[in-house]
Protein backbone atom coordinates (compact mmCIF):
# COMPACT_ATOMS: atom_id res chain seq x y z
CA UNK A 1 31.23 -161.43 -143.03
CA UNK A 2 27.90 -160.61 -141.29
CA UNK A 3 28.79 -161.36 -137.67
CA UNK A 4 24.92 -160.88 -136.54
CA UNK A 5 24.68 -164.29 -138.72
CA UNK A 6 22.02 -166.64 -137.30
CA UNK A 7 21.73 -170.18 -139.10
CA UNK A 8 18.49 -172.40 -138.52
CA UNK A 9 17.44 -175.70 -139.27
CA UNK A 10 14.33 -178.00 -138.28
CA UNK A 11 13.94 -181.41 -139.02
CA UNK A 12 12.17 -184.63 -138.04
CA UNK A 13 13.36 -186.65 -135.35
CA UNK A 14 15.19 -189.60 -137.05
CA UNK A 15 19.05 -191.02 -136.67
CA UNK A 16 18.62 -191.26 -140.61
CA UNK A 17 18.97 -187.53 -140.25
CA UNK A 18 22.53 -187.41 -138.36
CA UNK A 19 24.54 -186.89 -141.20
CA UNK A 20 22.08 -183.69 -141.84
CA UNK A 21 22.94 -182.39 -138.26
CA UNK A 22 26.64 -183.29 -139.17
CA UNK A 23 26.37 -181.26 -142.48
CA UNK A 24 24.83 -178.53 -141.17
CA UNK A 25 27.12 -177.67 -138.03
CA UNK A 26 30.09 -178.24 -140.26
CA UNK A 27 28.90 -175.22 -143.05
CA UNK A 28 27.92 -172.77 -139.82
CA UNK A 29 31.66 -173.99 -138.63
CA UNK A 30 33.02 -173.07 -141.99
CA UNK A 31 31.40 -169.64 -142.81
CA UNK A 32 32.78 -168.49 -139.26
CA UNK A 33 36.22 -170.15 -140.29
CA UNK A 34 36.62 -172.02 -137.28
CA UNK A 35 39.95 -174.58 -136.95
CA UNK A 36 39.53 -178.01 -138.30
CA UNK A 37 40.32 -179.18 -135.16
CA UNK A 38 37.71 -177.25 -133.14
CA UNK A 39 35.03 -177.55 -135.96
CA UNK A 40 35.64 -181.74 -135.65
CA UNK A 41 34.87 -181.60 -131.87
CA UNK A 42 31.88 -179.68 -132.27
CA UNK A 43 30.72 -181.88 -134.96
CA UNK A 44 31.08 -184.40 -133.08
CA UNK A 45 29.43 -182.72 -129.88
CA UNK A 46 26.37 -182.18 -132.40
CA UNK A 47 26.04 -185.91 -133.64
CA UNK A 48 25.78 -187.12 -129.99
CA UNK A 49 23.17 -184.85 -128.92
CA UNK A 50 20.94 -185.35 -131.78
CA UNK A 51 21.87 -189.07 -131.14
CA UNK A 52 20.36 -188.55 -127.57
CA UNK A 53 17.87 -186.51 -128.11
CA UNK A 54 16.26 -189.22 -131.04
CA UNK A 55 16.67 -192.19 -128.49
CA UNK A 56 15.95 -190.59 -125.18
CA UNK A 57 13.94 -187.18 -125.58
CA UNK A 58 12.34 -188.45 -128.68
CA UNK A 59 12.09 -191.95 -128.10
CA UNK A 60 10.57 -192.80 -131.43
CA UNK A 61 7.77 -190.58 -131.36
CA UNK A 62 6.26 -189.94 -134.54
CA UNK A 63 6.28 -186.19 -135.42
CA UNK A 64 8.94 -184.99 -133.28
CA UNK A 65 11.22 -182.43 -134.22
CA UNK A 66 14.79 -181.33 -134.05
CA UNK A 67 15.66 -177.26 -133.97
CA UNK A 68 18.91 -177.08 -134.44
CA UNK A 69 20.43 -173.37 -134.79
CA UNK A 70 24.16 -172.57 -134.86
CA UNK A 71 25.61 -168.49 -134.65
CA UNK A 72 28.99 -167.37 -133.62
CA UNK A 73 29.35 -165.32 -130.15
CA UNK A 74 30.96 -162.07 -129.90
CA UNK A 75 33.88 -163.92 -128.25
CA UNK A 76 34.68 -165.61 -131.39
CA UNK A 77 33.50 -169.02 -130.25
CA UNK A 78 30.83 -171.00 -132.04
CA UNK A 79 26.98 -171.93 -130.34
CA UNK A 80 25.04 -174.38 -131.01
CA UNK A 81 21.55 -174.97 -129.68
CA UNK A 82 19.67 -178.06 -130.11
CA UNK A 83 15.40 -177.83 -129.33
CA UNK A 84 13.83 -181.08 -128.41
CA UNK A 85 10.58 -181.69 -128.11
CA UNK A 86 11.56 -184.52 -124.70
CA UNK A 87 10.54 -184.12 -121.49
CA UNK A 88 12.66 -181.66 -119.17
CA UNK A 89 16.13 -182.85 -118.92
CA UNK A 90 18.44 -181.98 -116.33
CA UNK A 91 22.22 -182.31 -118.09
CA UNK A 92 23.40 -181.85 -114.20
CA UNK A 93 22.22 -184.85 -112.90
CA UNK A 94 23.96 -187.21 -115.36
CA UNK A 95 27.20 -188.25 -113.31
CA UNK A 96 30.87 -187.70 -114.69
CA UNK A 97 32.13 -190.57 -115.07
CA UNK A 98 35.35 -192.28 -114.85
CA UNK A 99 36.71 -192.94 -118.41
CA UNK A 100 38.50 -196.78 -117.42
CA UNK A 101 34.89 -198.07 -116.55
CA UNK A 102 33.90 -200.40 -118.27
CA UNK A 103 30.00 -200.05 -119.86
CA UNK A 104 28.05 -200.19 -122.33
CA UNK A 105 26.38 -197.04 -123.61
CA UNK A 106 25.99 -193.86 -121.67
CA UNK A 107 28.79 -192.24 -122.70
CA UNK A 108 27.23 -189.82 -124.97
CA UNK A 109 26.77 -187.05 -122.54
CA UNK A 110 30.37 -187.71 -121.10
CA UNK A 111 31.62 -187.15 -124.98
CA UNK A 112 29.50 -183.86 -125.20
CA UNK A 113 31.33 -182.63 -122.08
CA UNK A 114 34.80 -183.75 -123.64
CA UNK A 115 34.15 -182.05 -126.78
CA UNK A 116 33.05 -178.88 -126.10
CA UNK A 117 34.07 -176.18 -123.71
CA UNK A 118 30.53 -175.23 -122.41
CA UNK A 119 27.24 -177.43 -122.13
CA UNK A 120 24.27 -175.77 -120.78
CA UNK A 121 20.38 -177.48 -120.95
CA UNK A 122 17.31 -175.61 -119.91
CA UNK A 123 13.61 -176.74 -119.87
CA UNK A 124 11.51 -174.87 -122.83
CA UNK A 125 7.77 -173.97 -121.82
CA UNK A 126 5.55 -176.09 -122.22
CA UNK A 127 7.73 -178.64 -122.80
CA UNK A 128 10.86 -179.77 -124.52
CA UNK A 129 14.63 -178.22 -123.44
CA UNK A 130 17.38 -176.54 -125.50
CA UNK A 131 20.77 -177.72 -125.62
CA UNK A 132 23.50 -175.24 -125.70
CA UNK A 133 26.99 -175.72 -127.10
CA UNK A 134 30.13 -173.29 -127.07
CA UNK A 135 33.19 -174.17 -128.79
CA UNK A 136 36.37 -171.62 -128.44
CA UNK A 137 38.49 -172.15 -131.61
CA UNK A 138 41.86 -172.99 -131.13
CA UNK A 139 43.00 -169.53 -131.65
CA UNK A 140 40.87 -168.08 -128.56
CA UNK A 141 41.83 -168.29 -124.99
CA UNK A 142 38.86 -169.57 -123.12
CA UNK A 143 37.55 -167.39 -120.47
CA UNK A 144 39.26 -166.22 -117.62
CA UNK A 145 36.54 -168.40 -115.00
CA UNK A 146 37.35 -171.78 -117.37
């Protein structure tokens, strides 16, 4: 298995395209033989952010588009980055919240954080941000400073 493996795919900004996103994390999950378990999370992880990034970065606007690339790290676990075209987003400043409160919508950030085992966001130049996603499989320890 080529472990210098990069997999890319770009495509318009549309929720009728989630199940694309979906498809496409689950065959990078696959070909690295991640856990079921693991490879559901990140799935998950995925659907949210493209999710957010259609309503919020997005916001309807004709032409956008979605980079989406997935590779596995020399520690074994599985990255994902998402490239939005939005304006700069900072993940930090999007509260933890408390998971009794009651409320509707808002929770898809909170669900990213669940999910995955790192979430990192940086602003692209000139504009637009890239979403980063690490899952660990099952079968790794995570990092001693987790």
């Amino acid at each position: 298995m080529n472990e210098l493996a990069s997999f890319v795919a770009v495509f318009p900004s549309d929720a009728k395209l989630l199940g694309f996103a979906r498809s496409f994390v689950e065959n990078v999950g696959r070909y690295y033989g991640i856990d079921d378990g693991s490879l559901e999370s990140l799935v998950l992880a995925v659907h949210e952010a493209v999710q957010n990034i259609v309503r919020h970065a997005h916001s309807g606007r004709d032409g956008a588009r979605i980079e989406l690339r997935g590779r596995r790290l020399e520690s074994g676990a599985i990255e994902v980055q998402l490239i939005d075209q939005g304006q700069p987003f900072d993940i930090a400043s999007v509260p933890h919240l408390d998971p009794g409160e009651v409320r509707l919508g808002g929770r898809g950030v909170f669900l990213i954080r669940r999910l995955v085992d790192e979430v990192y966001c940086e602003p692209c130049k000139p504009s637009g941000n890239v979403l980063r996603l690490v899952k660990y499989p099952r079968k790794l320890a995570r990092p001693a400073n987790w």
